[in-house]
PDB file of N, CA and C in Angstrom:
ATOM      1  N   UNK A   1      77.374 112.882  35.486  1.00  0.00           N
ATOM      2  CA  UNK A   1      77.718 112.420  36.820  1.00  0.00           C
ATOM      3  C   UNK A   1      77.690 110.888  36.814  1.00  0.00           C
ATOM      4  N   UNK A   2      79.035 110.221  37.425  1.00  0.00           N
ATOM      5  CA  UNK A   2      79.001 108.538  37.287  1.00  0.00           C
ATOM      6  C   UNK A   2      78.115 108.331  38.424  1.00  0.00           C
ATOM      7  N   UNK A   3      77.501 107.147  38.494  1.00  0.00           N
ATOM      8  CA  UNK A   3      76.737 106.673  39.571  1.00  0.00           C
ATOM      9  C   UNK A   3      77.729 105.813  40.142  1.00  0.00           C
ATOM     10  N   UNK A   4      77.122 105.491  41.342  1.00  0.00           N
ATOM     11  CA  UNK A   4      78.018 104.593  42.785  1.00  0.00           C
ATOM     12  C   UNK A   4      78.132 103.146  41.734  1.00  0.00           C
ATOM     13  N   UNK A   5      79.121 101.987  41.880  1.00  0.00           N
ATOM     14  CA  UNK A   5      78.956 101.316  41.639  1.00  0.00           C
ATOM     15  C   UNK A   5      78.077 100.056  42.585  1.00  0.00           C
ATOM     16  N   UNK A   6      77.392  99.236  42.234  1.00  0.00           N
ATOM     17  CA  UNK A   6      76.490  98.222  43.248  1.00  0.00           C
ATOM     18  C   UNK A   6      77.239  96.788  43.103  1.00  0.00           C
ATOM     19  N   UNK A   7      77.029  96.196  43.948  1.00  0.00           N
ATOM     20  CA  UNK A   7      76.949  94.433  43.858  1.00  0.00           C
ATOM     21  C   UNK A   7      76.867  94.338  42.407  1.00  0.00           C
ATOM     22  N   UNK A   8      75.530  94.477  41.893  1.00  0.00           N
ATOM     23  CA  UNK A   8      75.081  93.955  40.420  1.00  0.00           C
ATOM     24  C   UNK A   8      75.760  94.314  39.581  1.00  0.00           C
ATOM     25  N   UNK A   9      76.980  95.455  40.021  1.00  0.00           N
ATOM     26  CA  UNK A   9      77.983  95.615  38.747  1.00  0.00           C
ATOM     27  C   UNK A   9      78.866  95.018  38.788  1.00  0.00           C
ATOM     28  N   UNK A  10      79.230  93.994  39.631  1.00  0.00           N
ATOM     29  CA  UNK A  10      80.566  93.643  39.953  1.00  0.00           C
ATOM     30  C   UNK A  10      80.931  91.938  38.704  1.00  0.00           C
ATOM     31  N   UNK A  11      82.055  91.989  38.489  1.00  0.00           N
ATOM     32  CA  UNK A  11      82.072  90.588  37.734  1.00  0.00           C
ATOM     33  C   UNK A  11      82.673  89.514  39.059  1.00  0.00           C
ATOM     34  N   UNK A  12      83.687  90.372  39.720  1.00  0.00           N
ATOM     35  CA  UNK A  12      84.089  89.010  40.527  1.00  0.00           C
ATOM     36  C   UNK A  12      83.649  89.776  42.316  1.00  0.00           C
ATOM     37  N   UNK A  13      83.474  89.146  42.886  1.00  0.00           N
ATOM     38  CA  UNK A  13      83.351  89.282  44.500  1.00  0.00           C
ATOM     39  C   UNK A  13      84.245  88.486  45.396  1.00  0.00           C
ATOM     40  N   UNK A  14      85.381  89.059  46.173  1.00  0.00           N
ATOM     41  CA  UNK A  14      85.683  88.348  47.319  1.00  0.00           C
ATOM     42  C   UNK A  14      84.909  88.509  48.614  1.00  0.00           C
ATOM     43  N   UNK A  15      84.578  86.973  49.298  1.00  0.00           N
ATOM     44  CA  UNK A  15      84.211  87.424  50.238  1.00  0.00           C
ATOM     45  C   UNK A  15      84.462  86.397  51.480  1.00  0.00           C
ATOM     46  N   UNK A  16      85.085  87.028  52.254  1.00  0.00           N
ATOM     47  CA  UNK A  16      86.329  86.310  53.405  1.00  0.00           C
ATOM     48  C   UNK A  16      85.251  86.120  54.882  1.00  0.00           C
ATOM     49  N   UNK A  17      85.632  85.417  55.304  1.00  0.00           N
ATOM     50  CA  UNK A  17      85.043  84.226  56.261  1.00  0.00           C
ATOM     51  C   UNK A  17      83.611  83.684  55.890  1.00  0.00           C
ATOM     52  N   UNK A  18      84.225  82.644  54.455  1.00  0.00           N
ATOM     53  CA  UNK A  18      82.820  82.201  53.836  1.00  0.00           C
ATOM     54  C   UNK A  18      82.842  80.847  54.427  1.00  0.00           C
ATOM     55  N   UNK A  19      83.278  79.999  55.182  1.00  0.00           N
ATOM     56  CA  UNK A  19      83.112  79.530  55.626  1.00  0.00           C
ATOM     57  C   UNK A  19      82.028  78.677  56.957  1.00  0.00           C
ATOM     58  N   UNK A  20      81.404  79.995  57.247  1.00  0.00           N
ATOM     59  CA  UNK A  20      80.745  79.987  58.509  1.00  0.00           C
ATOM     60  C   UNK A  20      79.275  81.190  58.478  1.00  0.00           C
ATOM     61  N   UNK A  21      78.116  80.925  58.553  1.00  0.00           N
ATOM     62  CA  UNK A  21      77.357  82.541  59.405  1.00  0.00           C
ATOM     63  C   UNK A  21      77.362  83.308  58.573  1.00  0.00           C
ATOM     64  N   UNK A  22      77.610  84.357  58.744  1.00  0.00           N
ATOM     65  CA  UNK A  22      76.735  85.698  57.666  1.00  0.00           C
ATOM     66  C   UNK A  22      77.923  85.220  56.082  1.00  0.00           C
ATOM     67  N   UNK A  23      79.023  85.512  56.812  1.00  0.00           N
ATOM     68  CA  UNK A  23      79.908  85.296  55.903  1.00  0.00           C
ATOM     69  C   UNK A  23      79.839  84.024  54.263  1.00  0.00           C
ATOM     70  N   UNK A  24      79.348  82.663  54.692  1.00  0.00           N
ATOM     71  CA  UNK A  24      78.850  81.735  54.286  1.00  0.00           C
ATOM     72  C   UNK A  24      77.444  82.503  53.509  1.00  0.00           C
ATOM     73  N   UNK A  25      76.793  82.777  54.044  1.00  0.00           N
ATOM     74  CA  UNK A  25      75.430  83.480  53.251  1.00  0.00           C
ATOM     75  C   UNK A  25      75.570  84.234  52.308  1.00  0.00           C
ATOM     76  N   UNK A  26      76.720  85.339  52.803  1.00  0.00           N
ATOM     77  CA  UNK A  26      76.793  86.234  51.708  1.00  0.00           C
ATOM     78  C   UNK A  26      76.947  85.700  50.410  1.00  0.00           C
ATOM     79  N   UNK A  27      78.074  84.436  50.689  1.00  0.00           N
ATOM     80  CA  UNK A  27      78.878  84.319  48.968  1.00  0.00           C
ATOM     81  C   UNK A  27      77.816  83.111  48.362  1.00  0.00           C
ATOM     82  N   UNK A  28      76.873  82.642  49.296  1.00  0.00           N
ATOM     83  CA  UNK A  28      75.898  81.871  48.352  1.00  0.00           C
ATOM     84  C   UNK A  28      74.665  82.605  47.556  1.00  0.00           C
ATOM     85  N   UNK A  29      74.258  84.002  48.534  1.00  0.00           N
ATOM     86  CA  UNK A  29      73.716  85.144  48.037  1.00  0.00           C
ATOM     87  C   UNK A  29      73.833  85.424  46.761  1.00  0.00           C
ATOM     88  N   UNK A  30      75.282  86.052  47.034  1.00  0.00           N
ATOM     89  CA  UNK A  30      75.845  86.936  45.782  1.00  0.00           C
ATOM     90  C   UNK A  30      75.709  85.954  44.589  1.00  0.00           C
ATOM     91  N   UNK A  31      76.028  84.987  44.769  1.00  0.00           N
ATOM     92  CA  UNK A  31      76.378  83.474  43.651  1.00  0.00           C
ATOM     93  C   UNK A  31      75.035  83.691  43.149  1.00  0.00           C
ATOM     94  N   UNK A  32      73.911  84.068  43.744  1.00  0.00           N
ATOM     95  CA  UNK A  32      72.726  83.748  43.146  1.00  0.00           C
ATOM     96  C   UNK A  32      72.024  85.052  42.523  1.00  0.00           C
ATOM     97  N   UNK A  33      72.894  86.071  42.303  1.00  0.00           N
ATOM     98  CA  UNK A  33      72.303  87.164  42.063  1.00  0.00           C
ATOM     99  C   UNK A  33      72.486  86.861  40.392  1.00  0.00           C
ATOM    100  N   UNK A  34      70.927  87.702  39.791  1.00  0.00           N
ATOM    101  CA  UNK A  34      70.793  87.669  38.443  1.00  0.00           C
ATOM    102  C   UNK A  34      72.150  87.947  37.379  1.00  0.00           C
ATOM    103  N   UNK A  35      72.996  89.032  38.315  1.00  0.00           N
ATOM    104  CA  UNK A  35      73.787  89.154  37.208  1.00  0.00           C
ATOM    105  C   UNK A  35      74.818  88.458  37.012  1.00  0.00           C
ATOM    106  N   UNK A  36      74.815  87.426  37.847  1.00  0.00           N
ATOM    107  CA  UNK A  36      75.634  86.423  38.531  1.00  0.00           C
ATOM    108  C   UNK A  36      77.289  86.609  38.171  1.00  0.00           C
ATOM    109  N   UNK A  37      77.881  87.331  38.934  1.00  0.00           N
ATOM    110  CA  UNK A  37      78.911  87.924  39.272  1.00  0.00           C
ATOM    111  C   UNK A  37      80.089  86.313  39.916  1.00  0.00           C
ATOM    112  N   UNK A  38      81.253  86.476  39.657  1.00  0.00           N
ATOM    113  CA  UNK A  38      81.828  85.086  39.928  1.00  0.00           C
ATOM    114  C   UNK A  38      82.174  85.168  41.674  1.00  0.00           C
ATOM    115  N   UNK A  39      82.150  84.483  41.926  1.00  0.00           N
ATOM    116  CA  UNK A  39      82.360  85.003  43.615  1.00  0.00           C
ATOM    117  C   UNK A  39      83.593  83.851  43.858  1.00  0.00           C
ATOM    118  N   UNK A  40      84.530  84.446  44.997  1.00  0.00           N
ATOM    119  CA  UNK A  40      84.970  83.714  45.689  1.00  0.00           C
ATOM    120  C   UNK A  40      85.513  83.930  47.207  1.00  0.00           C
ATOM    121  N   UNK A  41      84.923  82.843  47.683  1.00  0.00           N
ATOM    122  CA  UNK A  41      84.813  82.216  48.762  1.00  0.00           C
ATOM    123  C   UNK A  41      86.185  81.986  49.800  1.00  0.00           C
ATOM    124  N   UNK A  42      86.697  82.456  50.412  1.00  0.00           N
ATOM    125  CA  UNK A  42      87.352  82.925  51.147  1.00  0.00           C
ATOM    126  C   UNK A  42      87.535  81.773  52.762  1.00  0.00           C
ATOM    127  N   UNK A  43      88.288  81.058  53.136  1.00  0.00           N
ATOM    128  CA  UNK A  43      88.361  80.944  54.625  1.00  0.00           C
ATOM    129  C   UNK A  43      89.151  80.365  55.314  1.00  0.00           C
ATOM    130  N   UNK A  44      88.961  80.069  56.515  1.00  0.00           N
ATOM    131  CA  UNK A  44      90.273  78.941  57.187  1.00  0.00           C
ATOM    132  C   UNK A  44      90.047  77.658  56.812  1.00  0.00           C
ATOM    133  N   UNK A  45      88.747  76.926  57.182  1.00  0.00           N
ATOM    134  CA  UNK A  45      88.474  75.613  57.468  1.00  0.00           C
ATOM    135  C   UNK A  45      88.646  75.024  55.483  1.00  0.00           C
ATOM    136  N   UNK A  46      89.462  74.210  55.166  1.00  0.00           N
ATOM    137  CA  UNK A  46      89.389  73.579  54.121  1.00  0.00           C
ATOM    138  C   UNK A  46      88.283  73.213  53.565  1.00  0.00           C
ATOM    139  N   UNK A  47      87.803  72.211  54.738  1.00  0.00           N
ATOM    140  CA  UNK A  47      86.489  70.650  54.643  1.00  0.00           C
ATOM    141  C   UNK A  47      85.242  71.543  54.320  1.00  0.00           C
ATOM    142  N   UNK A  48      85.454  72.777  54.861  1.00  0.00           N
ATOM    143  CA  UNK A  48      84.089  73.715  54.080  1.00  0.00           C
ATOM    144  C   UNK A  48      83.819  74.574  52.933  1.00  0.00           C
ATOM    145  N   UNK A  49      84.946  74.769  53.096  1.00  0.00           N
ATOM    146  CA  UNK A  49      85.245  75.466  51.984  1.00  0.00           C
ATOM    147  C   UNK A  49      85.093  74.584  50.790  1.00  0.00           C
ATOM    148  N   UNK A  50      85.342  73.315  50.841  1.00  0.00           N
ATOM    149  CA  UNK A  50      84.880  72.163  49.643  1.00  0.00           C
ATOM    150  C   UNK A  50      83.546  71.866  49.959  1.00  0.00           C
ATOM    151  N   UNK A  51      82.902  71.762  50.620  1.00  0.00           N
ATOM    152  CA  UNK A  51      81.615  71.939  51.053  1.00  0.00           C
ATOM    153  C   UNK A  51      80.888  73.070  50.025  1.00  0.00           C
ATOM    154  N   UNK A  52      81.331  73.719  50.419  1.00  0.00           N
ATOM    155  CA  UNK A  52      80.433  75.492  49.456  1.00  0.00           C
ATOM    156  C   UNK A  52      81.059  75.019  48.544  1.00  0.00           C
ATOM    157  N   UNK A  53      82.134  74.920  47.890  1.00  0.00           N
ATOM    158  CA  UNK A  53      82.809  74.558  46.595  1.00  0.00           C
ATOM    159  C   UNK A  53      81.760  73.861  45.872  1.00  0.00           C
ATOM    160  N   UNK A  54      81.421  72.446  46.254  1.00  0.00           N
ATOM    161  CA  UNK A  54      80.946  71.125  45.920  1.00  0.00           C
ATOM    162  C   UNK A  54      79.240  71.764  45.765  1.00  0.00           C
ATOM    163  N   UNK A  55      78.959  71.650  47.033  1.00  0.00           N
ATOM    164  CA  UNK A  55      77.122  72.568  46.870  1.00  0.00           C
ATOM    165  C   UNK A  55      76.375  73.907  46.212  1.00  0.00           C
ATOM    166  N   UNK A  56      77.000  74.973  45.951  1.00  0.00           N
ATOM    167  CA  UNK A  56      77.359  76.047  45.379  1.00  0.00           C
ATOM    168  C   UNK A  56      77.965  76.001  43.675  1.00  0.00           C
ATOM    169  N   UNK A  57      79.132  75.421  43.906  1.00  0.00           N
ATOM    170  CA  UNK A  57      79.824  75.733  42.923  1.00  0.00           C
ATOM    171  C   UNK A  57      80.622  76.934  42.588  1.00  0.00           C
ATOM    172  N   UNK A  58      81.088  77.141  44.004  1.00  0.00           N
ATOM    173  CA  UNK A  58      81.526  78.933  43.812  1.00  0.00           C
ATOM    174  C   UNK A  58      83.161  78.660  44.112  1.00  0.00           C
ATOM    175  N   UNK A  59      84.002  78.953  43.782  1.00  0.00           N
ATOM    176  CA  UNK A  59      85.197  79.530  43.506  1.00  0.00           C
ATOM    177  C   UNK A  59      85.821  79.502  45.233  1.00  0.00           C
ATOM    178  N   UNK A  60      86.877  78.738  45.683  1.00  0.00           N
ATOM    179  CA  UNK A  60      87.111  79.186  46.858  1.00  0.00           C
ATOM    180  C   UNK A  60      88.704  79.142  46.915  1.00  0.00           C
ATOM    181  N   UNK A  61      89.143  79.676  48.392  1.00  0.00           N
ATOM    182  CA  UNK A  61      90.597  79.625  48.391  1.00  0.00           C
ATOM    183  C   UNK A  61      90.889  79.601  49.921  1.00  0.00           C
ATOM    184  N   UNK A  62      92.160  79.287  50.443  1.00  0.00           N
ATOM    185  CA  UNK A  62      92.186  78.870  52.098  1.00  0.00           C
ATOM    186  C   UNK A  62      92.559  80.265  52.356  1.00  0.00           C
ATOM    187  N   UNK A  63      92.202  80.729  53.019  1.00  0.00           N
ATOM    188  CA  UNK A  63      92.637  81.853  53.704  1.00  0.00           C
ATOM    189  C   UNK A  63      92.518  82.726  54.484  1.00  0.00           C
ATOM    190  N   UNK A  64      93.574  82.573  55.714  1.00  0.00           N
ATOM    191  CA  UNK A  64      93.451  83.403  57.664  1.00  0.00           C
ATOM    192  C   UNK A  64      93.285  84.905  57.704  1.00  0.00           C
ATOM    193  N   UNK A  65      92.572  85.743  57.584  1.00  0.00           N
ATOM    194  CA  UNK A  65      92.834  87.085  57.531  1.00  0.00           C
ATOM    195  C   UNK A  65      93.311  87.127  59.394  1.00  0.00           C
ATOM    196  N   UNK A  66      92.953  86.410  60.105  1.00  0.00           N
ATOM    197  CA  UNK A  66      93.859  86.864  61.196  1.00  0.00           C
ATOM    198  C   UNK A  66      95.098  86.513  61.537  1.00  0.00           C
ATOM    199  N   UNK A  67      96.053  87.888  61.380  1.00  0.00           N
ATOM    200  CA  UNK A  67      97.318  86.954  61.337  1.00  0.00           C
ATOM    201  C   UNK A  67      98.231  88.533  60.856  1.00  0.00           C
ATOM    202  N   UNK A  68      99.633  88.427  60.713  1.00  0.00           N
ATOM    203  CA  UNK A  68     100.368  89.704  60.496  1.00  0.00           C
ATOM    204  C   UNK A  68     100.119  90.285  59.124  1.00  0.00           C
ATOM    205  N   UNK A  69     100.510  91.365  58.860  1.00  0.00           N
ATOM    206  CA  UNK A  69     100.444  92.375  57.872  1.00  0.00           C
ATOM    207  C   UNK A  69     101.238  91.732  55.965  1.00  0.00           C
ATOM    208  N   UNK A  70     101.989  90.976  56.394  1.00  0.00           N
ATOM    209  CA  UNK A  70     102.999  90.354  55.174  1.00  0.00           C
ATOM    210  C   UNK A  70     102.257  88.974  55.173  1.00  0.00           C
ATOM    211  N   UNK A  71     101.854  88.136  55.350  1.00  0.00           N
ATOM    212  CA  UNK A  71     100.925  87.250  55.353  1.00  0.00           C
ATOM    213  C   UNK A  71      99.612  87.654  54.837  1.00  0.00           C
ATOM    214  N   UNK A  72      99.099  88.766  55.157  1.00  0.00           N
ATOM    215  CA  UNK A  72      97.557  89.269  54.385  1.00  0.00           C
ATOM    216  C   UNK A  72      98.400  89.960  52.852  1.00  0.00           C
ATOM    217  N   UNK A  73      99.460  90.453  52.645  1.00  0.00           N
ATOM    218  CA  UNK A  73     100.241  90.656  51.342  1.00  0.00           C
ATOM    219  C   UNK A  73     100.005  89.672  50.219  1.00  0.00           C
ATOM    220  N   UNK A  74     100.644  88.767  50.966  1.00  0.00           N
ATOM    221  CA  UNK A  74     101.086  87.465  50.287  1.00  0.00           C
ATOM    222  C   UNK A  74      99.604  86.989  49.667  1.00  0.00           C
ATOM    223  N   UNK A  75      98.487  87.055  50.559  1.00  0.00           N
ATOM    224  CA  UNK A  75      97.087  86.415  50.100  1.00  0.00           C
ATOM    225  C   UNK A  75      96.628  87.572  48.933  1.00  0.00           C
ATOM    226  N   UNK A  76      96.713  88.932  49.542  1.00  0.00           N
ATOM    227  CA  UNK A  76      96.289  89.611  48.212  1.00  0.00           C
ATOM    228  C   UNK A  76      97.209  89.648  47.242  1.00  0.00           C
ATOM    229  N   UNK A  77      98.239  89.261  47.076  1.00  0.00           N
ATOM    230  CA  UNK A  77      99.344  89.362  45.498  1.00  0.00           C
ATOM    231  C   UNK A  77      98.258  87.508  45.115  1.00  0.00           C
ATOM    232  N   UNK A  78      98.225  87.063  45.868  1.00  0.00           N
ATOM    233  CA  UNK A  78      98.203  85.700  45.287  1.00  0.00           C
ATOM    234  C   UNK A  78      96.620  85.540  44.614  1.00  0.00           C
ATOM    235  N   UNK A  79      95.752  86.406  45.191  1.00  0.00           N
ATOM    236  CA  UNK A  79      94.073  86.782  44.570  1.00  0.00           C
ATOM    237  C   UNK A  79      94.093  87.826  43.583  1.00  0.00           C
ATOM    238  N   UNK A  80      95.473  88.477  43.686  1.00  0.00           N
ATOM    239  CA  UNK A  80      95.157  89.891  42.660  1.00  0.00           C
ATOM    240  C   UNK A  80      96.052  88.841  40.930  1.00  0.00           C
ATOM    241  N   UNK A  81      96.592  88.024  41.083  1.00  0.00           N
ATOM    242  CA  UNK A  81      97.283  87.036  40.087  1.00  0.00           C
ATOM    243  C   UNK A  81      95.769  85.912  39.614  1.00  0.00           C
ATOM    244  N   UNK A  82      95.155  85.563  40.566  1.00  0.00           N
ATOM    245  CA  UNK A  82      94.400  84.441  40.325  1.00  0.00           C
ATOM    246  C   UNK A  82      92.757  85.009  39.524  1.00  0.00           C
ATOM    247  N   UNK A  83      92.529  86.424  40.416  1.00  0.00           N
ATOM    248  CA  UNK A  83      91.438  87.104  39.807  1.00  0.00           C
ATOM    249  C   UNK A  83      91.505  88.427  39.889  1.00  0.00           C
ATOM    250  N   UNK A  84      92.135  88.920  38.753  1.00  0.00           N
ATOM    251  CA  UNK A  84      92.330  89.995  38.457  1.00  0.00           C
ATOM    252  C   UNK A  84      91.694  90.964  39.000  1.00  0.00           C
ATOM    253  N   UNK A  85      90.065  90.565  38.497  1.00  0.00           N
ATOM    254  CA  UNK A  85      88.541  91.738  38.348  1.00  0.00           C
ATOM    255  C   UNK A  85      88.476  92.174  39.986  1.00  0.00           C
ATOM    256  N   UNK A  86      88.832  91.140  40.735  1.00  0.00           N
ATOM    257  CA  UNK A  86      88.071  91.480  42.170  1.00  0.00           C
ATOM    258  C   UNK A  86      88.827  92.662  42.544  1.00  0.00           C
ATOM    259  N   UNK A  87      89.926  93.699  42.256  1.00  0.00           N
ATOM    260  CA  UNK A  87      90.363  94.764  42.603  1.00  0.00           C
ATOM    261  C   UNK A  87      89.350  95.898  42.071  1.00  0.00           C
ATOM    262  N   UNK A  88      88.891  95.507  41.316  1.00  0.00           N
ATOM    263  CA  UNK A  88      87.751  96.356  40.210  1.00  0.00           C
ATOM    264  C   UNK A  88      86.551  96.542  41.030  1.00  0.00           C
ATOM    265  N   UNK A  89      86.121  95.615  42.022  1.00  0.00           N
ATOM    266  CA  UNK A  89      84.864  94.978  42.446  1.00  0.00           C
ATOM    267  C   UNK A  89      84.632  95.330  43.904  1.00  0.00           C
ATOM    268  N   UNK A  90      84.345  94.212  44.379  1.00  0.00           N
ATOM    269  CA  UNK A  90      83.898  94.625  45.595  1.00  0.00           C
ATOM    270  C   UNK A  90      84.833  93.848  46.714  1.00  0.00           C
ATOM    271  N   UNK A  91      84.932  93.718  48.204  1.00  0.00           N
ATOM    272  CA  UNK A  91      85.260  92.709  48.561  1.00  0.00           C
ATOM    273  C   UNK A  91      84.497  92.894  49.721  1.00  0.00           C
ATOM    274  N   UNK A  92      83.999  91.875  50.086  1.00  0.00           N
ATOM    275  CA  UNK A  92      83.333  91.739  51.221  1.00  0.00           C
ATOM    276  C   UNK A  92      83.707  90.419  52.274  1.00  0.00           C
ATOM    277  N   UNK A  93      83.444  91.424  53.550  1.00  0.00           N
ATOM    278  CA  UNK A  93      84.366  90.376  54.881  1.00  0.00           C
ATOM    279  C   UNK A  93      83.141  90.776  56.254  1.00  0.00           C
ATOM    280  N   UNK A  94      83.284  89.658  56.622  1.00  0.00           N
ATOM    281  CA  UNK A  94      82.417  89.531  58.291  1.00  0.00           C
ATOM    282  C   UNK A  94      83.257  90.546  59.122  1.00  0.00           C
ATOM    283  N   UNK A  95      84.819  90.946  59.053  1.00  0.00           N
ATOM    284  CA  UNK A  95      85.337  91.252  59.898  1.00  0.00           C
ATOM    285  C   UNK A  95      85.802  92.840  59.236  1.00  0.00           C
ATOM    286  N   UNK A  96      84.660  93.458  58.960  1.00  0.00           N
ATOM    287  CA  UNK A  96      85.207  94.560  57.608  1.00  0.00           C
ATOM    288  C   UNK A  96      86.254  95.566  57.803  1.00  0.00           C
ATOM    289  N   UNK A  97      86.073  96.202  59.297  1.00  0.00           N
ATOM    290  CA  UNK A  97      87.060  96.941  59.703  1.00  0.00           C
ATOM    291  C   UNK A  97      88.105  96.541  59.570  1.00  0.00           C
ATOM    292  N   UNK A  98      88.699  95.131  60.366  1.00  0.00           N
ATOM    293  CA  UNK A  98      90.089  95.173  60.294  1.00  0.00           C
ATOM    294  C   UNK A  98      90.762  94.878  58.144  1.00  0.00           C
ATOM    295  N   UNK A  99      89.913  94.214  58.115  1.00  0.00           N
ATOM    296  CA  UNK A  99      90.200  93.764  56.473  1.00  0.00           C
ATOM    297  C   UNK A  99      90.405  94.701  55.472  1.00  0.00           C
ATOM    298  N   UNK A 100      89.039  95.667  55.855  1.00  0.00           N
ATOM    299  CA  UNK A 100      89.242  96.715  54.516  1.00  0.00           C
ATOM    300  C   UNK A 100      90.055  97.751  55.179  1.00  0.00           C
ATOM    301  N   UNK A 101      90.456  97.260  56.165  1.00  0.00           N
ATOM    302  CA  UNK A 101      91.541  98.734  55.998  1.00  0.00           C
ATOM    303  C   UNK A 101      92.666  98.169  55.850  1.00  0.00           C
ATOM    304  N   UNK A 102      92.882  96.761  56.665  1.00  0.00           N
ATOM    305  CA  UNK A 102      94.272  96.016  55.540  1.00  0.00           C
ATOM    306  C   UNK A 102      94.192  95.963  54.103  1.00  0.00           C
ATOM    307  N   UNK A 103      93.500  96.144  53.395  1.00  0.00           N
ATOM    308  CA  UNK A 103      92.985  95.735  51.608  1.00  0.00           C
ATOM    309  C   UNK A 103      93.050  97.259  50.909  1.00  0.00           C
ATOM    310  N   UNK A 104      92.821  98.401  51.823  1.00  0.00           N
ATOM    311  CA  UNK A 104      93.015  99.595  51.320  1.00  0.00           C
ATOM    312  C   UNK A 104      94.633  99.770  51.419  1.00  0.00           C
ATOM    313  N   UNK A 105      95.218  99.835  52.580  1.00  0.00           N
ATOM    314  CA  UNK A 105      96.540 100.162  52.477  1.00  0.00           C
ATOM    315  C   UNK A 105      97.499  99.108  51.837  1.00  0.00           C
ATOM    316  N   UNK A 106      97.023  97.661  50.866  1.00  0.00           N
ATOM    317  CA  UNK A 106      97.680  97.189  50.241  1.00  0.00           C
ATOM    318  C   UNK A 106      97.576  97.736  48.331  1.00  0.00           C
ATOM    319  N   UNK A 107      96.719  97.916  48.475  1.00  0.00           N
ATOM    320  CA  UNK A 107      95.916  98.696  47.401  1.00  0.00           C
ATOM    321  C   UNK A 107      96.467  99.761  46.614  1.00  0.00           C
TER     322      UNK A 107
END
């Protein structure tokens, strides 16, 4: 019997509105977990996103999950090209409902 996969198995993590609040926590979290998994950092605001970039050192990219259906496309063809693993992995979002069910039916 396979077991569930966890966080600690993951090599890469997305995780969208890292910019701000839980979201921001998570991907400095994860960044710090032993098995240290590559994370990236997800959001609108640029100036923070270089912020966590710069203090962290974690992996980031600009990007609105609120917004139409071909626009959230375009961001996952352009993360599934840049980091392969994170389809493998996990993705984690402040806003999980609407996201993971956009991220499943692109999937």
């Amino acid at each position: 019997m396979s077991s569930t996969p966890t966080i600690n198995d993951s090599k890469c993590v997305l995780v969208t509105g890292a910019t701000a609040g839980i979201g921001r926590a998570l991907a400095t979290a994860i960044a710090k977990l032993p098995s240290k998994p590559q994370v990236v950092a997800a959001g609108r605001r640029q100036e923070r996103l270089d912020e966590l970039k710069e203090a962290e050192g974690i992996e980031t990219v600009k990007m609105d999950t609120d917004t139409d259906f071909d626009t959230i496309r375009k961001y996952v063809d352009h993360l599934v090209k840049k980091y392969p693993e994170v389809l493998a992995t996990f993705v984690v979002n402040d806003a999980v409902e609407l996201m993971m069910t956009r991220w499943t039916r692109l999937s």
